[in-house]
N, C-alpha and C. Protein backbone atom coordinates (compact mmCIF):
# COMPACT_ATOMS: atom_id res chain seq x y z
N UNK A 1 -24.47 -74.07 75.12
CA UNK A 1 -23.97 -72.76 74.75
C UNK A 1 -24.55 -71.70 75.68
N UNK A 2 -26.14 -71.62 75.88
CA UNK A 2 -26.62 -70.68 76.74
C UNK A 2 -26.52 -71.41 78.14
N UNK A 3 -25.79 -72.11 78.88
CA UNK A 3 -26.32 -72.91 79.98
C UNK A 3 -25.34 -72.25 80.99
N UNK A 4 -24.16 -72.09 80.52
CA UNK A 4 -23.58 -70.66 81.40
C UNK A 4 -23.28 -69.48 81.39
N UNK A 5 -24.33 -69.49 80.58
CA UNK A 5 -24.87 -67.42 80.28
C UNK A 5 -25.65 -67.37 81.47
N UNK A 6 -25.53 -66.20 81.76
CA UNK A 6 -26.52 -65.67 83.44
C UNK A 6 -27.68 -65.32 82.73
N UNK A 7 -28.64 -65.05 83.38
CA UNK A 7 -29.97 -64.41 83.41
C UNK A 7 -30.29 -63.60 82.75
N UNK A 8 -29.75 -62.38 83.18
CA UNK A 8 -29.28 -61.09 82.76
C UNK A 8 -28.79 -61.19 80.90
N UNK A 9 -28.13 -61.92 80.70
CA UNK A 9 -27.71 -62.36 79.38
C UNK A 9 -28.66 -62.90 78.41
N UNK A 10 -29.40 -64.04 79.17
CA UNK A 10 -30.61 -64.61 78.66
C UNK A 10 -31.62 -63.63 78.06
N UNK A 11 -32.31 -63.16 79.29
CA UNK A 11 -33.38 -61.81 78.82
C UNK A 11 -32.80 -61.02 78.12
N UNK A 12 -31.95 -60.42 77.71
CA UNK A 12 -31.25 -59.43 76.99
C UNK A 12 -31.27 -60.08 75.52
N UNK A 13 -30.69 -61.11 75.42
CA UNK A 13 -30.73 -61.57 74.07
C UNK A 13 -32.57 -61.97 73.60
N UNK A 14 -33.47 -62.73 74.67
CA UNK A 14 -34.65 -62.68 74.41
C UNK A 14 -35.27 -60.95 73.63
N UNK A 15 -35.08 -60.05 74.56
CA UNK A 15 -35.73 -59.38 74.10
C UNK A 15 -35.05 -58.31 73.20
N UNK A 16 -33.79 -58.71 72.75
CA UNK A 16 -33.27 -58.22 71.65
C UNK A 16 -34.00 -58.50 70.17
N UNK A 17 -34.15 -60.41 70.52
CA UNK A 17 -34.67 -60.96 69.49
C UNK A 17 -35.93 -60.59 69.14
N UNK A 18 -37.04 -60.03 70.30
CA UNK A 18 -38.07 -59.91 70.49
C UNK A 18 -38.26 -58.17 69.83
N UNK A 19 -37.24 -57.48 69.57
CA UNK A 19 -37.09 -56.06 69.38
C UNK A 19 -37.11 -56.30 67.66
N UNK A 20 -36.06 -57.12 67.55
CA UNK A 20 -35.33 -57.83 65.95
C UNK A 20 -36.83 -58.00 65.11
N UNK A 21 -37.96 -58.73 65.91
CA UNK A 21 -38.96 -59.64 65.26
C UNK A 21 -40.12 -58.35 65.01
N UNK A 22 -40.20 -57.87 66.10
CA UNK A 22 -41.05 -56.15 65.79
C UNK A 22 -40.45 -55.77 64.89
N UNK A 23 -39.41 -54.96 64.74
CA UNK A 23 -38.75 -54.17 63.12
C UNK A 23 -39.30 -54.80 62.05
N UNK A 24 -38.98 -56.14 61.65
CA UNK A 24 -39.17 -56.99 60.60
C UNK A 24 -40.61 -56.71 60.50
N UNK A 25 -41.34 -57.07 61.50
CA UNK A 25 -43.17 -56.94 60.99
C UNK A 25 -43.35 -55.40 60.74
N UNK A 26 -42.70 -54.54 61.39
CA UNK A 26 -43.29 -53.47 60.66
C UNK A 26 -43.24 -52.45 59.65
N UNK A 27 -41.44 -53.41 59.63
CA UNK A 27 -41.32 -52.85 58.11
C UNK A 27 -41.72 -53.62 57.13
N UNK A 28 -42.22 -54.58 56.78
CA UNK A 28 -43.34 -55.48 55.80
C UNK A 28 -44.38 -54.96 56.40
N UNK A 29 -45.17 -54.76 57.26
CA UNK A 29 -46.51 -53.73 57.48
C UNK A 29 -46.28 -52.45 56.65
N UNK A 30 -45.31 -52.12 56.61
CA UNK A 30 -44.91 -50.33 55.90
C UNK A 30 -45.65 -50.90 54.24
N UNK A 31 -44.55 -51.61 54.42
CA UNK A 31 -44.50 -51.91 52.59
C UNK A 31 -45.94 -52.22 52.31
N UNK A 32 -46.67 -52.92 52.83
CA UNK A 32 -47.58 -53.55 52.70
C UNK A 32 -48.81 -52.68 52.39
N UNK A 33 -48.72 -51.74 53.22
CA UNK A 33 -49.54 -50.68 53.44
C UNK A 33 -49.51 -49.76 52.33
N UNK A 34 -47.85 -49.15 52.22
CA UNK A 34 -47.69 -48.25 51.14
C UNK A 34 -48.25 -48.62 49.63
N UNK A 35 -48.08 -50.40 49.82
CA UNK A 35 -48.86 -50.55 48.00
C UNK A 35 -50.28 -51.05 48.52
N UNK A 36 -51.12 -50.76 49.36
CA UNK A 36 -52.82 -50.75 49.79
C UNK A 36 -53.07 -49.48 49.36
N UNK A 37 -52.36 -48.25 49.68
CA UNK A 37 -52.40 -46.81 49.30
C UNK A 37 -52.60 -46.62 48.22
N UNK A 38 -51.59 -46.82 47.90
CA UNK A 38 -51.12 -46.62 46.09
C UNK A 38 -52.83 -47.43 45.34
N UNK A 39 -52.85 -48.52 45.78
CA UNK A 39 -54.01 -49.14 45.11
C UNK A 39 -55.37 -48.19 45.37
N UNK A 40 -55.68 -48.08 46.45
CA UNK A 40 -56.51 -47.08 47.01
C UNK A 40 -56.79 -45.77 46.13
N UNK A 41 -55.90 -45.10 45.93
CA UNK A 41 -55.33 -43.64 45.16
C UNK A 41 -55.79 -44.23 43.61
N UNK A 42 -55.54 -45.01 43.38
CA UNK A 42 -55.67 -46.01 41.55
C UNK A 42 -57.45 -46.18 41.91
N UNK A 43 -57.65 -46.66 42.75
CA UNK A 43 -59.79 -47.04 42.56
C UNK A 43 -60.57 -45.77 42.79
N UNK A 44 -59.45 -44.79 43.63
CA UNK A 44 -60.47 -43.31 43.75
C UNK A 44 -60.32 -42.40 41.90
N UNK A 45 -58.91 -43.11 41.51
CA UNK A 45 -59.46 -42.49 40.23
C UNK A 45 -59.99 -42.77 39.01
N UNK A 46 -60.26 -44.42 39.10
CA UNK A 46 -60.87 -45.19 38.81
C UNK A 46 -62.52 -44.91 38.51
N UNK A 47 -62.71 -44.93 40.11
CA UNK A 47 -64.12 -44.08 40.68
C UNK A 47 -64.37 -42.77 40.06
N UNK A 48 -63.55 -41.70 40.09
CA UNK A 48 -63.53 -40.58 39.38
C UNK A 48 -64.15 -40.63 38.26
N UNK A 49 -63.65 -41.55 37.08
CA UNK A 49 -63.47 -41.89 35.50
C UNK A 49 -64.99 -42.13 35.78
N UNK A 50 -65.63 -43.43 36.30
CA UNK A 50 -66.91 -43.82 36.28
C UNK A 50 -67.17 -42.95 36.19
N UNK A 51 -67.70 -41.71 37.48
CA UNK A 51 -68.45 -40.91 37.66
C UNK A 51 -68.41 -39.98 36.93
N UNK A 52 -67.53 -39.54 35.92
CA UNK A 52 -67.31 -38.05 34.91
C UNK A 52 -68.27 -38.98 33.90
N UNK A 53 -68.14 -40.61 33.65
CA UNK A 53 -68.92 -40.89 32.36
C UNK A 53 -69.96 -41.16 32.35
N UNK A 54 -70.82 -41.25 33.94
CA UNK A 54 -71.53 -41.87 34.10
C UNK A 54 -73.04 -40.18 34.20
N UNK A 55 -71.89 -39.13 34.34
CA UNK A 55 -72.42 -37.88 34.02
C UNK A 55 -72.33 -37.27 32.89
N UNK A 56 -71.75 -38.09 31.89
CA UNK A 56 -72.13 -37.78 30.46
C UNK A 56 -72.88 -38.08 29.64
N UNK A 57 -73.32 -39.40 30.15
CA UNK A 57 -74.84 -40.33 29.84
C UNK A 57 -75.78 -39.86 30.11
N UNK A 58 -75.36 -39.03 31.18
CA UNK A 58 -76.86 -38.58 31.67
C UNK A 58 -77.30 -37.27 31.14
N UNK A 59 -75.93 -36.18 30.77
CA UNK A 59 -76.25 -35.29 29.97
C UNK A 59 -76.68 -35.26 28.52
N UNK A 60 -76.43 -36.64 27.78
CA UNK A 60 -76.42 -36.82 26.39
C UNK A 60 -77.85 -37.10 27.02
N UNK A 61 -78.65 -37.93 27.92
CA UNK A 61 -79.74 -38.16 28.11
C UNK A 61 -80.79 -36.78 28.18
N UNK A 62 -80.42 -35.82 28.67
CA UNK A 62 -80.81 -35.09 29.12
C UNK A 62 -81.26 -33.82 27.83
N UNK A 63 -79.98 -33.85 26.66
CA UNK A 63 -80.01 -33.59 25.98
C UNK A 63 -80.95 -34.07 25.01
N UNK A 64 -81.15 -35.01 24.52
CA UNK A 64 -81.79 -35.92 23.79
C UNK A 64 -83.31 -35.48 23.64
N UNK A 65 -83.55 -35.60 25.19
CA UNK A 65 -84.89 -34.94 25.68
C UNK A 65 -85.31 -33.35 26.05
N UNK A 66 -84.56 -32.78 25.96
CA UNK A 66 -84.84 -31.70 26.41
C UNK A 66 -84.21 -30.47 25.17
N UNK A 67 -82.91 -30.41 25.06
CA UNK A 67 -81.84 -30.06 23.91
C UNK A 67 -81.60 -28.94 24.57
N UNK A 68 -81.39 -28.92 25.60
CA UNK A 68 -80.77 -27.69 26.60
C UNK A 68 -79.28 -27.71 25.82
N UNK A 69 -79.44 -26.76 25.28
CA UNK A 69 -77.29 -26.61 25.12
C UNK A 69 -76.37 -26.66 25.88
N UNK A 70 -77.32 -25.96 27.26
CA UNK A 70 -75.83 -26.23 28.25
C UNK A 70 -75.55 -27.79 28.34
N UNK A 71 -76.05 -28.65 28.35
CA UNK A 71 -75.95 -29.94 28.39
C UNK A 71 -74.24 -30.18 27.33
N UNK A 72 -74.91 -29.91 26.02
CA UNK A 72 -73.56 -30.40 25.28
C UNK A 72 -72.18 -30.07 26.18
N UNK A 73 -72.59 -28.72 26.56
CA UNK A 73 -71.06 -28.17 27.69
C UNK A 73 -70.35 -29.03 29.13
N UNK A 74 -71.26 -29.39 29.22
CA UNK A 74 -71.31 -29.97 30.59
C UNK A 74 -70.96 -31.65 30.20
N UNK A 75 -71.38 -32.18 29.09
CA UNK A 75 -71.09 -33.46 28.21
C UNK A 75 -69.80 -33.49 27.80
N UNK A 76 -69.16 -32.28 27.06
CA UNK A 76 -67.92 -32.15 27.17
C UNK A 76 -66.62 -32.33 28.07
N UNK A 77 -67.23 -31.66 29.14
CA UNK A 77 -66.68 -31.23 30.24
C UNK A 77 -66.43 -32.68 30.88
N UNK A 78 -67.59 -33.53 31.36
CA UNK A 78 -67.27 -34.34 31.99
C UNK A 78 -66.60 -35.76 31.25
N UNK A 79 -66.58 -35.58 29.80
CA UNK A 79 -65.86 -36.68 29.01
C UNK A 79 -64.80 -35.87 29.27
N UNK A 80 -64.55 -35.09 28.70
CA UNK A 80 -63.25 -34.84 28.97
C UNK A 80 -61.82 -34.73 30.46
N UNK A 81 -62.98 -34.97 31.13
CA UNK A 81 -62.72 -35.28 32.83
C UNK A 81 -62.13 -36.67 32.69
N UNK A 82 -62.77 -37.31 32.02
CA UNK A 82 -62.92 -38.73 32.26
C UNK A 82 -62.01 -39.21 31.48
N UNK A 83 -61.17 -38.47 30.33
CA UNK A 83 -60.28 -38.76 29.73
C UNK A 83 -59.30 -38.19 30.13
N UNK A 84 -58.89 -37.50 30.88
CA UNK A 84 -57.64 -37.20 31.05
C UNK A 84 -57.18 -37.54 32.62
N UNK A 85 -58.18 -38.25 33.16
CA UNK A 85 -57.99 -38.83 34.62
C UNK A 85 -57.11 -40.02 33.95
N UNK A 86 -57.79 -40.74 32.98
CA UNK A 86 -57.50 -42.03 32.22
C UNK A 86 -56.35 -41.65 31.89
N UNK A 87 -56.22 -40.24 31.24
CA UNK A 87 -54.69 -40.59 30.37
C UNK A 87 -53.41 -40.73 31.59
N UNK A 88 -53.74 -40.16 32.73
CA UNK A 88 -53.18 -39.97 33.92
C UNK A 88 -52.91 -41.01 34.33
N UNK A 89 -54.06 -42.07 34.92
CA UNK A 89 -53.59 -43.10 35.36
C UNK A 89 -52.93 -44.60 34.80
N UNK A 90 -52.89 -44.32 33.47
CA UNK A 90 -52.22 -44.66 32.80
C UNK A 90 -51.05 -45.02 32.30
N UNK A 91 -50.56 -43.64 32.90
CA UNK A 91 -48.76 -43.57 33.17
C UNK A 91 -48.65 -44.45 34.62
N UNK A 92 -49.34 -44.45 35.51
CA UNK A 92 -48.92 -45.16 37.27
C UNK A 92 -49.18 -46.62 36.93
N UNK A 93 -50.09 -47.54 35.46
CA UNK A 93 -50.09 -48.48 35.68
C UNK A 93 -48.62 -49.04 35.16
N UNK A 94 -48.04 -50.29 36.12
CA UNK A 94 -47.25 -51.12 35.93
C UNK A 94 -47.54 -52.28 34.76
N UNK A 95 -48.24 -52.60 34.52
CA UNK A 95 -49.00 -54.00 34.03
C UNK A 95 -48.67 -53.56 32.56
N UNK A 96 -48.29 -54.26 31.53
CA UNK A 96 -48.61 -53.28 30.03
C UNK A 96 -50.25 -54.08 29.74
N UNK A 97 -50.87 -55.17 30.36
CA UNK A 97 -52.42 -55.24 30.06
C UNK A 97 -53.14 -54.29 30.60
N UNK A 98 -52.74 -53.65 31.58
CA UNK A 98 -54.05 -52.53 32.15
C UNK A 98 -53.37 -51.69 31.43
N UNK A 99 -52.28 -51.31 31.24
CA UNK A 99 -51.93 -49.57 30.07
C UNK A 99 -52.79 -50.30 28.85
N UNK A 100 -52.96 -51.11 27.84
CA UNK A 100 -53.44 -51.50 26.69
C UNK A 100 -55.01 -51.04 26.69
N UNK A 101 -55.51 -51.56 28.50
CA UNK A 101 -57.10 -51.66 28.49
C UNK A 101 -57.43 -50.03 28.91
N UNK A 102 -56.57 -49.53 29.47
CA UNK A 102 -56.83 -47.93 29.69
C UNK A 102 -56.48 -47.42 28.39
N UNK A 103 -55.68 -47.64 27.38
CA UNK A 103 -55.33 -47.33 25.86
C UNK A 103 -57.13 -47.60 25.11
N UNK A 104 -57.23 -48.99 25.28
CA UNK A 104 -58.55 -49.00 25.23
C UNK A 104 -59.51 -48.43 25.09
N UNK A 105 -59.81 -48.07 26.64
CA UNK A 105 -60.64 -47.06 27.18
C UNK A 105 -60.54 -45.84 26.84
N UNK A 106 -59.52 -45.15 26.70
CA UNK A 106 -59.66 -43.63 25.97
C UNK A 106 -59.58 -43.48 24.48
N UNK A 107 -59.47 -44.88 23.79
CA UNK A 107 -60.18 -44.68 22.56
C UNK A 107 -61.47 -44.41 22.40
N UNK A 108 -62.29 -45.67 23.34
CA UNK A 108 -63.70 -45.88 23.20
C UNK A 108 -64.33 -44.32 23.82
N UNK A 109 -63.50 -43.60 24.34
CA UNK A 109 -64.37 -41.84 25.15
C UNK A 109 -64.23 -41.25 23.81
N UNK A 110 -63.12 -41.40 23.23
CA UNK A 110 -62.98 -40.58 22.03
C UNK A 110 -64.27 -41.25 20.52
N UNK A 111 -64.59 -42.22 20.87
CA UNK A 111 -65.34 -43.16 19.86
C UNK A 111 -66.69 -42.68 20.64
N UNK A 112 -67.13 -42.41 21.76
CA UNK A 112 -68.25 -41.79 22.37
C UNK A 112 -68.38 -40.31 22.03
N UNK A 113 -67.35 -39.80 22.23
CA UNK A 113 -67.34 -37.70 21.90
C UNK A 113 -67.53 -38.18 20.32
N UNK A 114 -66.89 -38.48 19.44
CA UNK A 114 -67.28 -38.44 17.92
C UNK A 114 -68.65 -38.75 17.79
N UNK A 115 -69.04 -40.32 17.60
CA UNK A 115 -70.49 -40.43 18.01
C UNK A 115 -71.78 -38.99 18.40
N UNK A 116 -71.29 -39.00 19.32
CA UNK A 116 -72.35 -37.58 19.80
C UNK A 116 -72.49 -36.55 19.02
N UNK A 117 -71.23 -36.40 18.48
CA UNK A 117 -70.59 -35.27 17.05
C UNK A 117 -71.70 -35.30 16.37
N UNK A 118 -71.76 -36.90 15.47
CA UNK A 118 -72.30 -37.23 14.54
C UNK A 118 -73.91 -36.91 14.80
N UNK A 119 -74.21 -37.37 16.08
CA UNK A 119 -75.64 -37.11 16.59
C UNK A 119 -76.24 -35.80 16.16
N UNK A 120 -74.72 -35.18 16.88
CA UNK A 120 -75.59 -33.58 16.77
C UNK A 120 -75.52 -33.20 15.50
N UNK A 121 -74.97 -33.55 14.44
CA UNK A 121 -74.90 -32.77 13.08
C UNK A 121 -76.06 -33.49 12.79
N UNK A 122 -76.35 -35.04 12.72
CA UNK A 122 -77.68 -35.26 12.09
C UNK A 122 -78.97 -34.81 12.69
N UNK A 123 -78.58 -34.24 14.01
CA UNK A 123 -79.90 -33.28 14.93
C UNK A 123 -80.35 -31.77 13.98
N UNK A 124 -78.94 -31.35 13.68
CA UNK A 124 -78.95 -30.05 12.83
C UNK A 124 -79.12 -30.28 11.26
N UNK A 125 -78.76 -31.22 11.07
CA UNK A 125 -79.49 -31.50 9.24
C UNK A 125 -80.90 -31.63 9.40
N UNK A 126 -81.42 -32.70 10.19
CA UNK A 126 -82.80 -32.73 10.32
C UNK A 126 -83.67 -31.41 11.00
N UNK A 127 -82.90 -30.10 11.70
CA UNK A 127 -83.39 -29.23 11.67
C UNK A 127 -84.15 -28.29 10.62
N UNK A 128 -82.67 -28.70 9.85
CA UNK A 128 -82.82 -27.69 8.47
C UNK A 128 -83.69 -28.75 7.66
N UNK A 129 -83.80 -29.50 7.39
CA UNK A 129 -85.23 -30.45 6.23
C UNK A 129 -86.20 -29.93 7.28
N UNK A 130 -86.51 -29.76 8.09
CA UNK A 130 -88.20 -29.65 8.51
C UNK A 130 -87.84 -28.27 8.66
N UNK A 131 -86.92 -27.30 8.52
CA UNK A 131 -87.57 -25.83 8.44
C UNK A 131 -87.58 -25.51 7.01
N UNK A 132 -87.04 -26.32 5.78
CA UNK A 132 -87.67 -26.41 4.58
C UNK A 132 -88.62 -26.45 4.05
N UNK A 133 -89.17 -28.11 4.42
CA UNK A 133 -90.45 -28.54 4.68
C UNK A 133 -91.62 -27.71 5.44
N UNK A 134 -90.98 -27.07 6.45
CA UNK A 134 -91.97 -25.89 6.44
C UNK A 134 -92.29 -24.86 5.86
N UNK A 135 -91.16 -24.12 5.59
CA UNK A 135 -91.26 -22.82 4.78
C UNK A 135 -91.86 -23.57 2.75
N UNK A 136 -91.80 -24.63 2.15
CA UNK A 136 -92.67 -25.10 1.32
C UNK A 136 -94.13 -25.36 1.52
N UNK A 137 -94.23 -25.52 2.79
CA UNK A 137 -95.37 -25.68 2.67
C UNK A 137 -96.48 -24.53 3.60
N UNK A 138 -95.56 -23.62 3.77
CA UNK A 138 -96.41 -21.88 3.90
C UNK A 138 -95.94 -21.70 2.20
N UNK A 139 -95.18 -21.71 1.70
CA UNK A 139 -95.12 -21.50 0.09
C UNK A 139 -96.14 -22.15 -0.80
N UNK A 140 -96.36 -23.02 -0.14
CA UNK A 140 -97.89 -24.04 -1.01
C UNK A 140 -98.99 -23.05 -0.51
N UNK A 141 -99.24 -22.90 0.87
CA UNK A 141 -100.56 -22.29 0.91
C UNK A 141 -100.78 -20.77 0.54
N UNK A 142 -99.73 -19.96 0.42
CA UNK A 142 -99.69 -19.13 -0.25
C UNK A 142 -100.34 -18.96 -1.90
N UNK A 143 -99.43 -20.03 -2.50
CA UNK A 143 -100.31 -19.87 -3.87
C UNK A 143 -101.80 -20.10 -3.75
N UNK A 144 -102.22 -21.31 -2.98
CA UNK A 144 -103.52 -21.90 -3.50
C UNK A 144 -104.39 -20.89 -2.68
């Protein structure tokens, strides 16, 4: 079939084919790339989530020990960072097991912000028994 095609004919169809075989790789390189991105864009907000919770640990820590108020603000702030990155990426997952485990996950922030709730009201009940306990017992030494 090619044996009395000229030269000229030969190379032409070679590097047609050779033109044909580039396109193909680089449009599967495109694609390929475009969902490396996309994944990329998903672990930076991934990364994000860590880091808003991993700065709320440290403020509840911080709190704990110290009871700086701005802390609670800043505890807020960064759970609440951390939940609405989640509720975000949430909608981009495809999978319905990673939407379930990100469903998951912004229960358990919301099961962490309550928690802390609870902390701080039993921080403020136990305020009020020992400023009882105190003011009874300037009321004791008073009488005696």
């Amino acid at each position: 079939m090619f044996k009395n095609r000229g030269l000229a004919f030969k190379l032409g169809l070679g590097f047609g084919l050779l033109i044909i075989f580039t396109l193909v790789v680089a449009v599967v390189g495109y694609l390929r790339l475009d969902g490396m991105i996309s994944r990329a864009k998903k672990m930076d907000a991934f990364n994000e989530i860590s880091d808003s919770i991993s700065n709320a640990r440290l403020d509840v820590l911080y709190f704990t020990g110290t009871k700086d108020q701005t802390k609670i603000d800043t505890f807020r702030k960064h759970l609440g960072a951390a939940r609405d990155n989640a509720q975000s990426i949430k909608l981009t997952l495809n999978d319905p097991r990673n939407r379930e485990r990100m469903e998951a996950f912004i229960a358990a922030i919301a099961a962490y912000d309550a928690g802390f709730n609870r902390y701080l009201e039993s921080e403020k009940q136990r305020d009020e028994t020992f400023k009882a306990v105190v003011e009874a017992a300037g009321a004791l030494q008073k009488i005696s």
